[in-house]
Protein backbone atom coordinates (compact mmCIF):
# COMPACT_ATOMS: atom_id res chain seq x y z
CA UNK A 1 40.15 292.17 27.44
CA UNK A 2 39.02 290.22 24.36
CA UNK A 3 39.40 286.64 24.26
CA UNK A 4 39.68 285.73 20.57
CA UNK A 5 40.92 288.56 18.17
CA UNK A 6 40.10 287.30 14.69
CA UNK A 7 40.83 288.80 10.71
CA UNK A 8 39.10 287.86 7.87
CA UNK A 9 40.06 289.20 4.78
CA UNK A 10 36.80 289.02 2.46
CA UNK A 11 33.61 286.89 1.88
CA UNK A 12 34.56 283.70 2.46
CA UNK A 13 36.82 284.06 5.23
CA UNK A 14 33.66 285.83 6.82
CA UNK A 15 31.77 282.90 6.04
CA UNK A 16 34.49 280.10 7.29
CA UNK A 17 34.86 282.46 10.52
CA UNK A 18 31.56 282.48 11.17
CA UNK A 19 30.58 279.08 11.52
CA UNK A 20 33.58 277.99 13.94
CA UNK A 21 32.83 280.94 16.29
CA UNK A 22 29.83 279.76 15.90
CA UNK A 23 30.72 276.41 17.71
CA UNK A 24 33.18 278.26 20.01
CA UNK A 25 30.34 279.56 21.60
CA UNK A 26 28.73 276.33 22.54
CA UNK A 27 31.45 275.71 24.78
CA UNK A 28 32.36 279.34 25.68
CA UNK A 29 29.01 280.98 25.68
CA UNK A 30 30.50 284.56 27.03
CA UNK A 31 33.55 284.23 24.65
CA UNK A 32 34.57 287.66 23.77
CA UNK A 33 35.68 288.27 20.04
CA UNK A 34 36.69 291.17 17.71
CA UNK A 35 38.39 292.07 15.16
CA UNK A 36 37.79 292.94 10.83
CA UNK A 37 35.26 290.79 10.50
CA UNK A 38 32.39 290.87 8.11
CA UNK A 39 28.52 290.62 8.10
CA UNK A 40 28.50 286.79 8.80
CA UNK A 41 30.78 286.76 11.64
CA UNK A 42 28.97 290.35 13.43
CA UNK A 43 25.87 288.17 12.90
CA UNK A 44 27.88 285.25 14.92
CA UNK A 45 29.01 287.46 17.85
CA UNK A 46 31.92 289.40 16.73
CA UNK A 47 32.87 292.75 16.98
CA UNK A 48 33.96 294.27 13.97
CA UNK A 49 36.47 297.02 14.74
CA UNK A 50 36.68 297.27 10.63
CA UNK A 51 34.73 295.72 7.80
CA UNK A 52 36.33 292.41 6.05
CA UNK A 53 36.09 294.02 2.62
CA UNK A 54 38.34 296.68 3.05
CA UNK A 55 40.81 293.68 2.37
CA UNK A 56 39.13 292.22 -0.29
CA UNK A 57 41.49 293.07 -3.21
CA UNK A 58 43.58 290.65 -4.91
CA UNK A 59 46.81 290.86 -7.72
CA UNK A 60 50.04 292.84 -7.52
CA UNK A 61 48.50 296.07 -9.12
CA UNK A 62 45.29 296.08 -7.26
CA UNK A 63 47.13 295.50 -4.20
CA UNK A 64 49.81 298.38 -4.61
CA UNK A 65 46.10 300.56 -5.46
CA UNK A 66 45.21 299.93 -1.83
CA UNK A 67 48.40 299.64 -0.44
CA UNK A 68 48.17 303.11 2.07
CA UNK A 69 44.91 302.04 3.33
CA UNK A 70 45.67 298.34 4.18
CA UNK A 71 49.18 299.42 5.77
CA UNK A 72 47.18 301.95 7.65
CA UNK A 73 44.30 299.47 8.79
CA UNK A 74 47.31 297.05 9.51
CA UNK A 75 48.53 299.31 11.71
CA UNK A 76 45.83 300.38 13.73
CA UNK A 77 44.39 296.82 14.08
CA UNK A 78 48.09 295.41 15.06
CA UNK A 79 48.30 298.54 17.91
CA UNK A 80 44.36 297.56 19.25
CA UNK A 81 45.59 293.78 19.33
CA UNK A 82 48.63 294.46 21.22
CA UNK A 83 46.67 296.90 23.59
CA UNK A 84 43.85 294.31 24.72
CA UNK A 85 46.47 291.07 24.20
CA UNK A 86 43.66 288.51 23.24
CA UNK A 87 44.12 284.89 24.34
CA UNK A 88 44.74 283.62 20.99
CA UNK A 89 44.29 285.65 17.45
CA UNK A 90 43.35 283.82 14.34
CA UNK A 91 43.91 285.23 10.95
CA UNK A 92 41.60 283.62 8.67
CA UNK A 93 43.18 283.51 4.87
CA UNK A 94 44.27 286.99 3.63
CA UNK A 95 47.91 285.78 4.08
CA UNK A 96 49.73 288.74 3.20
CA UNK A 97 47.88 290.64 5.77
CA UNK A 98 47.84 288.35 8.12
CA UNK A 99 51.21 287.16 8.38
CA UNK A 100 52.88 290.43 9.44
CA UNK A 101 50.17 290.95 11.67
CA UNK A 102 50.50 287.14 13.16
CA UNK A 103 54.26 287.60 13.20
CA UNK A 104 54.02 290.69 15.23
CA UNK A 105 51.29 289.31 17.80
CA UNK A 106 53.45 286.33 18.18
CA UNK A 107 56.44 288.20 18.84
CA UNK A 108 54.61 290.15 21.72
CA UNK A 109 53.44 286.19 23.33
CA UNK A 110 50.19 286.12 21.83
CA UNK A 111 49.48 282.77 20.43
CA UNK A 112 48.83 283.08 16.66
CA UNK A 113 46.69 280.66 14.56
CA UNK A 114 46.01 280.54 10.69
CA UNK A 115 43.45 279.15 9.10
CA UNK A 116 43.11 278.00 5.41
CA UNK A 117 46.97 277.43 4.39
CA UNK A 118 47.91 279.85 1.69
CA UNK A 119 48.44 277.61 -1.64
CA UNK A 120 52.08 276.99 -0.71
CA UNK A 121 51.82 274.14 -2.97
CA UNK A 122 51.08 275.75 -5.91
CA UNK A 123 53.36 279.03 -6.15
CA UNK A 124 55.40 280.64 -3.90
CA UNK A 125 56.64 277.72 -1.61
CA UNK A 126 59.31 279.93 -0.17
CA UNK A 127 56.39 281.42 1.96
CA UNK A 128 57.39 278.54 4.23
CA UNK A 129 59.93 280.15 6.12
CA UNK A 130 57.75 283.29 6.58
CA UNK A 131 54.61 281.27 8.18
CA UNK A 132 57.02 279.70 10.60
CA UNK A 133 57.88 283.42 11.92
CA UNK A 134 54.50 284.50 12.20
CA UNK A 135 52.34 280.77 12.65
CA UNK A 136 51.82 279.40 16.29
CA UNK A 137 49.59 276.83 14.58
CA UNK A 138 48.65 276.41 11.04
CA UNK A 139 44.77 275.02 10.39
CA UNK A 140 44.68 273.41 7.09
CA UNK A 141 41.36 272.51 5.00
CA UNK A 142 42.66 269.80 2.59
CA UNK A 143 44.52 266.72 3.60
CA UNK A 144 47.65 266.90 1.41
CA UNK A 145 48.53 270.04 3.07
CA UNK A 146 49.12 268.63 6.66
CA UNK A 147 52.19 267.01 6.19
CA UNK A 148 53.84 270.25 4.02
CA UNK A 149 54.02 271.80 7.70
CA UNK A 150 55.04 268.66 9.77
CA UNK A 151 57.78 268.81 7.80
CA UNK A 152 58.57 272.16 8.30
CA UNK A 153 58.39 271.80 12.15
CA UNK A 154 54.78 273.85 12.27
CA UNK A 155 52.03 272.71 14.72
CA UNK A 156 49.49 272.07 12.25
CA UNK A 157 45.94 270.41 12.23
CA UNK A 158 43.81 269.04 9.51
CA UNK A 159 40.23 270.15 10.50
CA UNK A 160 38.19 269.51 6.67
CA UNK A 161 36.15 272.33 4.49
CA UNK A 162 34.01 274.15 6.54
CA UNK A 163 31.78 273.99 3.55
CA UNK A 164 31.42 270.30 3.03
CA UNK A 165 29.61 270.17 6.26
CA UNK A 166 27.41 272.94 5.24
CA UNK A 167 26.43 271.64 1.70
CA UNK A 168 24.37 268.79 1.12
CA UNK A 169 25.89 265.33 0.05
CA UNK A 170 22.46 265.65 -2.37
CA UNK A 171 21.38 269.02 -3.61
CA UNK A 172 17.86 269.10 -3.91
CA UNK A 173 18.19 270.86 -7.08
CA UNK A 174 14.11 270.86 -7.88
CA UNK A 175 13.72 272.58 -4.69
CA UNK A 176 15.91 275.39 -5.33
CA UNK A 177 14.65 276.15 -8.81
CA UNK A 178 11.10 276.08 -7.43
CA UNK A 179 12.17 278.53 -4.61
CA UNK A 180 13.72 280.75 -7.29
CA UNK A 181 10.79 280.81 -9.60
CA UNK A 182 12.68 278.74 -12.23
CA UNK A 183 11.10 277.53 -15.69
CA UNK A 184 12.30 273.92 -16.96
CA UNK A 185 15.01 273.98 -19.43
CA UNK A 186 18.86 274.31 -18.96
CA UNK A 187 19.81 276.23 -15.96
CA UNK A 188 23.16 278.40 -16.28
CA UNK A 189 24.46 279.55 -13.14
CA UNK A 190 27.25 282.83 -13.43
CA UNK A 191 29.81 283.44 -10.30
CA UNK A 192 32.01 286.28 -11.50
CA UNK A 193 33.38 286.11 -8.01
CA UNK A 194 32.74 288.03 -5.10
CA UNK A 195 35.36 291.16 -5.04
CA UNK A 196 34.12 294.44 -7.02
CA UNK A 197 37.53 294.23 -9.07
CA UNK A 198 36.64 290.34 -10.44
CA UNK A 199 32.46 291.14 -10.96
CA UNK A 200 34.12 293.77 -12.88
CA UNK A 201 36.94 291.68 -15.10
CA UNK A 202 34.11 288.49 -15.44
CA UNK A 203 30.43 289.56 -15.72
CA UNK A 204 30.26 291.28 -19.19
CA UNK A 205 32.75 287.50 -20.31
CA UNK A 206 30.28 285.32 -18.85
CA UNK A 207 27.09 286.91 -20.00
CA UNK A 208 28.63 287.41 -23.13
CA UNK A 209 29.05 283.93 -23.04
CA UNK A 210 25.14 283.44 -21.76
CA UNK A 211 23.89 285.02 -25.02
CA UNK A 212 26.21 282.29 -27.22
CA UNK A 213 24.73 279.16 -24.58
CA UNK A 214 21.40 280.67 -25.41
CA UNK A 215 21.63 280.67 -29.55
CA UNK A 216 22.01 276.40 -28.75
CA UNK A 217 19.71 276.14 -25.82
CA UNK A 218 16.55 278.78 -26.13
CA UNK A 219 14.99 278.02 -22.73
CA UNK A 220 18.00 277.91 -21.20
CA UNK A 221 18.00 280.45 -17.99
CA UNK A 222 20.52 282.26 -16.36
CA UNK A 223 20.99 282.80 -12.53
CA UNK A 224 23.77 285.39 -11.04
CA UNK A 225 24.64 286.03 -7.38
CA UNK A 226 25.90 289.32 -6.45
CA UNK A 227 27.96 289.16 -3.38
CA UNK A 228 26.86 292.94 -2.26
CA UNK A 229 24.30 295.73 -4.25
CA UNK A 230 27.38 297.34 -5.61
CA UNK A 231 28.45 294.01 -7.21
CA UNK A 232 24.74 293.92 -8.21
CA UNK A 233 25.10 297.44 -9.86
CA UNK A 234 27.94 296.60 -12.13
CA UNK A 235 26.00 293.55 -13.23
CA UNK A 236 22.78 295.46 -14.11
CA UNK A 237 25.58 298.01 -15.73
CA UNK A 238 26.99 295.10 -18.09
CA UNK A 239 24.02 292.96 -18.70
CA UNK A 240 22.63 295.88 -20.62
CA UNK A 241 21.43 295.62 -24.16
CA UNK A 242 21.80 291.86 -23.50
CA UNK A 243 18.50 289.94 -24.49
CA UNK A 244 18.89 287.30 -21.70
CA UNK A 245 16.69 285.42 -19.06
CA UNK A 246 18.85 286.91 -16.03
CA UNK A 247 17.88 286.79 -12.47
CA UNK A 248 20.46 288.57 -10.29
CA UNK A 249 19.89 287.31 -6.84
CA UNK A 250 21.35 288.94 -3.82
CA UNK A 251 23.91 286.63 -2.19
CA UNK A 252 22.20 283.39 -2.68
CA UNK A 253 25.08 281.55 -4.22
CA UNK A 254 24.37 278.11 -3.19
CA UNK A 255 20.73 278.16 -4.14
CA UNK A 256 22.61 279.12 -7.42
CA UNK A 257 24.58 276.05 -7.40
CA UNK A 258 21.96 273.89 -6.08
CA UNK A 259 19.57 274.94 -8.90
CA UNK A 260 22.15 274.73 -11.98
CA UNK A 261 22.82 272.04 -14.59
CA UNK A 262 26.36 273.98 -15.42
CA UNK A 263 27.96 276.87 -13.92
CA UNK A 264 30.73 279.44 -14.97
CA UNK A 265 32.74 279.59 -12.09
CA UNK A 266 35.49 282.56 -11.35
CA UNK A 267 38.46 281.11 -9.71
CA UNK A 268 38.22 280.40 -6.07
CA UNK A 269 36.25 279.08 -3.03
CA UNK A 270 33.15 279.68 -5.39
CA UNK A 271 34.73 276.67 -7.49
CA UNK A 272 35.23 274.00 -4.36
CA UNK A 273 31.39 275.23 -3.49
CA UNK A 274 30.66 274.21 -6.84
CA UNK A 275 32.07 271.09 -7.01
CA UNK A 276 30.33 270.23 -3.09
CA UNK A 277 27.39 270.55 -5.04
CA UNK A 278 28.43 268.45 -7.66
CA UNK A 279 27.58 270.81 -10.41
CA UNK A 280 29.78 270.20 -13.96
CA UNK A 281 31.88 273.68 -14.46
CA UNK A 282 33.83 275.84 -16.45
CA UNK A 283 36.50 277.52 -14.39
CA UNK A 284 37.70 281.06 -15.17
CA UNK A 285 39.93 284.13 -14.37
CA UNK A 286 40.94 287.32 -15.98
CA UNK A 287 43.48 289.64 -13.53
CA UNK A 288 46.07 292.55 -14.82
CA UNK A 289 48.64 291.54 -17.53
CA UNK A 290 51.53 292.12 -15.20
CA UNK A 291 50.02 289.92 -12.54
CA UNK A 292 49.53 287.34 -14.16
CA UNK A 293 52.96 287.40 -15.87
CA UNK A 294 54.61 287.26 -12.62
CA UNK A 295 52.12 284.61 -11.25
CA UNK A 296 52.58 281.81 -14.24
CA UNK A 297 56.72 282.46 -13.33
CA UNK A 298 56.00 281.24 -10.16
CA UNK A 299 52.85 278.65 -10.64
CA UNK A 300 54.21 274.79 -9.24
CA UNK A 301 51.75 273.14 -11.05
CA UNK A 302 49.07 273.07 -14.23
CA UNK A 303 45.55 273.67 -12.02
CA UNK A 304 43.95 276.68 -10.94
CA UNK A 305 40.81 275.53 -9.77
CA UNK A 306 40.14 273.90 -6.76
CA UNK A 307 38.43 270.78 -7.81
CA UNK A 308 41.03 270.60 -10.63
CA UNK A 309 43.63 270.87 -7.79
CA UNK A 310 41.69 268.37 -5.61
CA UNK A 311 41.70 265.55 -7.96
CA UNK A 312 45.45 266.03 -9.80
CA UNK A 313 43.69 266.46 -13.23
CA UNK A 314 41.75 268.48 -15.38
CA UNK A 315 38.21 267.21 -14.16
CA UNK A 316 36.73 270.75 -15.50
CA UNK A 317 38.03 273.00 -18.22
CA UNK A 318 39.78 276.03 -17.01
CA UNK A 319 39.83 279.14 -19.33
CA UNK A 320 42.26 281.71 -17.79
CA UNK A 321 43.74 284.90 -19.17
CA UNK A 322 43.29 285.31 -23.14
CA UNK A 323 41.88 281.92 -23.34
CA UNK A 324 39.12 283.05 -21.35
CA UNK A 325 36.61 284.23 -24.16
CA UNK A 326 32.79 284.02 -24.14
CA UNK A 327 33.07 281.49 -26.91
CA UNK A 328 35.26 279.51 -25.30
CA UNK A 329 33.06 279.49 -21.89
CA UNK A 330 29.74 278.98 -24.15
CA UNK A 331 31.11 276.17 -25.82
CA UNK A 332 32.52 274.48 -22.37
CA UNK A 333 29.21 274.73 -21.00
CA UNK A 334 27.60 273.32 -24.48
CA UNK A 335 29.71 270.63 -23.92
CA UNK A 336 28.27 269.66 -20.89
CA UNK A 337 25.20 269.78 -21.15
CA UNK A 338 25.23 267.65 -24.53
CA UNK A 339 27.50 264.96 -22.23
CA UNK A 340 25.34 262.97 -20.01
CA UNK A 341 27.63 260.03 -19.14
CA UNK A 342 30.88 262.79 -18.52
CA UNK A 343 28.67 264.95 -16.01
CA UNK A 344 28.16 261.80 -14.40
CA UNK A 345 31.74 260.97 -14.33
CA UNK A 346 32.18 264.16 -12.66
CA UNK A 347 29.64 263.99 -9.77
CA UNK A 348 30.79 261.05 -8.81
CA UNK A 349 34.43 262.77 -8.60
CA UNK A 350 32.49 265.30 -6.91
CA UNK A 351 30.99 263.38 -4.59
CA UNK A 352 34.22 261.57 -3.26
CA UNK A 353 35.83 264.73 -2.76
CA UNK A 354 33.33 265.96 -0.28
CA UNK A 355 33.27 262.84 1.59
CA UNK A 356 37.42 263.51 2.28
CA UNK A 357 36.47 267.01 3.07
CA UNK A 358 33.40 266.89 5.55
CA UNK A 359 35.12 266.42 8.84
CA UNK A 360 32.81 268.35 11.17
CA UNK A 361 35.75 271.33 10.72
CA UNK A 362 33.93 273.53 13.39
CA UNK A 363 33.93 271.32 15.70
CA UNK A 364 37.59 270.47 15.07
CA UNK A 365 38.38 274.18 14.91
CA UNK A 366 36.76 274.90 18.35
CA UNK A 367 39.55 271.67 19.84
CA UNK A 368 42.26 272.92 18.18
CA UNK A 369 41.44 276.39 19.66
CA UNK A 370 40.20 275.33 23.20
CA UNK A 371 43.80 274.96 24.83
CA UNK A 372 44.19 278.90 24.29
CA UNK A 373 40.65 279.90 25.58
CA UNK A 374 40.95 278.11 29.27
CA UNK A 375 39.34 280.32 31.71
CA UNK A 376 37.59 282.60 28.77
């Protein structure tokens, strides 16, 4: 019998999981977990029956791609669950995986907790009704989100950003350049975003936009993480031909952030990590026409971007769809960096932000969770 069966659905949900098992284990040092889980969390203690990035795909049309093989991993991973009846499963974001899996578990008596809140409160708020099927307890990450599910009867518990405990309240930003070899001048850092499908849709836009930064700025450098050496492959694919100062790290994200002046950030956690290390940005996201058709008839409100969404206002520029050109990025990030007094502005937002966010969420995790693992 397992005590904890757990889901994460790609890179960051591997990265949120892994720090709160992390800090299950200091008070249940033989706890027993499994599930899809990715390098982070197999590095943390738990089994991975599959790998979190056979989830990682995003949009109506990518999703209907994969659809046979994430019905069929659904499937097998709902049958193991129900087979070894954990004391509590978590599904960690990848909503429209988790919930029927959740719902299902539930259904059977095992407890079922969620955590990160799917952005009910910016499209799709009808959702509400299916999380209360499938949701013993709902674990939320920002503060306005707690009271959405009090008032829809769901146990819910506001635990912080994993992240904002992880990231510095000062970046040490001379330190990372130094560790990544950096010249002085402007540093640009690129986050396409970690899924094959968005590296594939944002790195030719954003070094495309690199070579325009670089006609202003002629020292300016360029740093790119790749989330895995395939991600790194399609980079080295569309940087070709491209007269830039590039260096394509391997993971290293925050190092990234911590070393930049600006950065060109694809849509999602990568943007909140930007903002925790109160680095300016341009925000950005390309997906399938049809997608994003049916996702602007749904939206709730103007913001895309975390620290956009954060703050109720357009803090950073977001460039989405056909506004998202390399001009339009270059110029965002000339902007900038020409703006001393309006980056400064903007840390300080920054900085207030992760103060509201650092809440030791681990630790708060591991409580929340503790009633379900008595005796594990």
């Amino acid at each position: 019998m397992i005590d904890l069966g757990l889901v994460a659905g790609e890179a960051s949900g591997d990265l949120l999981g892994a720090h709160f098992v992390a800090a299950l284990k200091q008070s249940h040092p033989h706890l027993r977990a499994a599930g899809i889980a990715g390098p982070r969390m197999v590095a943390a203690g738990v089994e991975a029956i599959y790998p979190s990035d056979k989830l990682a795909v995003n949009g109506y049309v990518e999703v209907l791609r994969h659809l046979p093989e994430l019905l069929w991993i659904r499937s097998r991973i709902t049958r193991h669950f129900l087979r070894e009846r954990p004391r509590v499963f978590v599904g960690i974001d990848a909503p429209d995986f988790n919930f029927t899996l959740e719902t299902k578990l539930k259904q059977a008596g095992i407890p079922s907790v969620h955590f990160v809140s799917p952005s009910i409160w910016a499209w799709r708020p009808e959702r509400i009704h299916r999380i209360k099927q499938a949701v013993s307890h709902m674990l939320v990450v920002f503060p306005f989100e707690a009271q959405i599910y009090r008032d829809a009867g769901i146990p819910v518990s506001y635990v912080g950003h994993p992240l904002a405990d992880v990231i510095p309240l000062e970046p040490d930003t001379a330190a990372a350049r130094a560790e990544l070899g950096l010249a002085s001048g402007p540093v640009i850092a690129l986050l396409p975003g970690s899924r094959l499908s968005e590296v594939a849709r944002h790195a030719r836009l954003m070094l495309d936009a690199a070579v325009r930064i670089r006609r202003q700025h002629a020292d300016a450098q360029f740093v790119l993480p790749a989330a895995s050496e395939a991600a790194a492959r399609l980079i080295r694919q569309a940087s070709q031909g491209l007269d830039l100062p590039l260096h394509i790290l391997a993971g290293q994200s925050h190092i990234a952030l911590a070393a930049c002046d600006v950065a060109l950030v694809a849509s999602g956690t990568a943007t909140l990590e930007a903002a925790l290390f109160k680095k300016p940005m341009v925000i950005t996201y390309r997906v399938p026409a049809l997608t994003a058709y049916l996702m602007r008839k749904k939206a709730l409100q103007p913001w895309i971007g975390l620290p956009n969404i954060l703050a109720r206002d357009f803090v950073v520029p977001e460039r989405v769809q056909e506004a998202a050109t390399p001009e339009n990025l270059a110029n965002d990030a000339l902007a900038w960096l020409d703006d001393a007094p309006r980056r400064e502005a903007a840390v300080e937002t920054f900085r207030a932000m992760h103060l509201s966010l650092r809440q030791n969420a681990s630790a708060r995790i591991a409580e929340a969770l503790d009633p379900y693992l008595e005796g594990a």
